[in-house]
Protein backbone atom coordinates (compact mmCIF):
# COMPACT_ATOMS: atom_id res chain seq x y z
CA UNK A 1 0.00 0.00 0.00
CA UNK A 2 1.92 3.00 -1.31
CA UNK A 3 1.98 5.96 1.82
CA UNK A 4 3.37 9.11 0.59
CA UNK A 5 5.22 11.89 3.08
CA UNK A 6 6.72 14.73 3.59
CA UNK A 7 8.90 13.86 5.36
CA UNK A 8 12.27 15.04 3.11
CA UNK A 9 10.35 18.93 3.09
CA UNK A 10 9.29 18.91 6.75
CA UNK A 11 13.81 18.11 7.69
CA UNK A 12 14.66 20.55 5.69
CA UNK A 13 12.31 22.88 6.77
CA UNK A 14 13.88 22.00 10.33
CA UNK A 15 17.49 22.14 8.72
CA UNK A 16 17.81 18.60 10.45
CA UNK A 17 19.43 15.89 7.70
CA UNK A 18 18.61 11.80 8.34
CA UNK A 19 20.32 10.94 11.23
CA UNK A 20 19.68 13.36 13.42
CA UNK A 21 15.61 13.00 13.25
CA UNK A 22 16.44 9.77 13.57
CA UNK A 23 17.81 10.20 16.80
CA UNK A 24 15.10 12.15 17.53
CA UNK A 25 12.48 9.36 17.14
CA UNK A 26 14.24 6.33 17.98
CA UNK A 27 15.01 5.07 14.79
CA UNK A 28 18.30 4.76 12.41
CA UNK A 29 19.56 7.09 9.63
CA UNK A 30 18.24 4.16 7.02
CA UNK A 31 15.06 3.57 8.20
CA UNK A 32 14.45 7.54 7.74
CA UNK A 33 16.07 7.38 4.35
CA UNK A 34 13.45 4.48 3.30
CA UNK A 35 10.50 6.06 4.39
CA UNK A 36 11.60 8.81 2.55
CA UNK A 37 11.75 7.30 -0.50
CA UNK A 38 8.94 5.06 0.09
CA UNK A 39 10.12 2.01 0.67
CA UNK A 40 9.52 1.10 3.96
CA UNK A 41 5.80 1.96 5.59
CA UNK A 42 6.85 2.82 9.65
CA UNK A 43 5.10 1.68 12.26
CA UNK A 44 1.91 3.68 13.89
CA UNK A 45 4.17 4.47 16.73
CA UNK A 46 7.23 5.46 14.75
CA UNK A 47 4.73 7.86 12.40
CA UNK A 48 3.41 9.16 15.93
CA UNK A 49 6.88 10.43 16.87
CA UNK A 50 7.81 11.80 13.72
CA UNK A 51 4.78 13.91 13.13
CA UNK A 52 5.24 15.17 16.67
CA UNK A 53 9.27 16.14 16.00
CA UNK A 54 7.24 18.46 13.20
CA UNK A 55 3.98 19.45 15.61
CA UNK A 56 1.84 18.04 12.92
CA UNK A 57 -0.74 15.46 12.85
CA UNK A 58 0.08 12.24 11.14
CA UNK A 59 -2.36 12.87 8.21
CA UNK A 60 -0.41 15.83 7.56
CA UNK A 61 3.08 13.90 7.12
CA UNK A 62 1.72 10.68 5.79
CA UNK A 63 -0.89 10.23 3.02
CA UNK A 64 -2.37 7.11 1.52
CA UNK A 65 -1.63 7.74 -2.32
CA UNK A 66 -5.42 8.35 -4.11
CA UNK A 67 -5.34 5.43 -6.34
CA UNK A 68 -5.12 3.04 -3.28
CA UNK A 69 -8.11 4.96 -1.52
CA UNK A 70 -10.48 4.04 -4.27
């Protein structure tokens, strides 16, 4: 199921690169990386912490892409 984020314009908007929001949320510099690009779909937890390093709700980092919502 193909999720789509912001995550890549939310860092940069934060001027923080891969492995330091990493840190921030508990994970490692590739598991950011692969969300990023979309291949890896984090857990509801992880999203939870990463859309709070941003003070945004999930929906606002993470969207289902439309042709899977059909």
């Amino acid at each position: 199921m193909p999720l789509e984020n912001r995550l890549k314009e939310l860092r940069a908007s934060r001027s923080l690169n891969q492995q330091q929001l990493g840190e921030l949320v508990g994970a490692s510099r590739q598991t950011i990386s692969l969300i990023e690009r979309g291949d890896y779909n984090p857990s509801v937890t992880l999203a939870i912490r990463i859309a709070r390093v941003f003070g945004k709700p999930v929906e606002e980092v993470f969207t289902l892409s439309e042709e899977e919502t059909t």
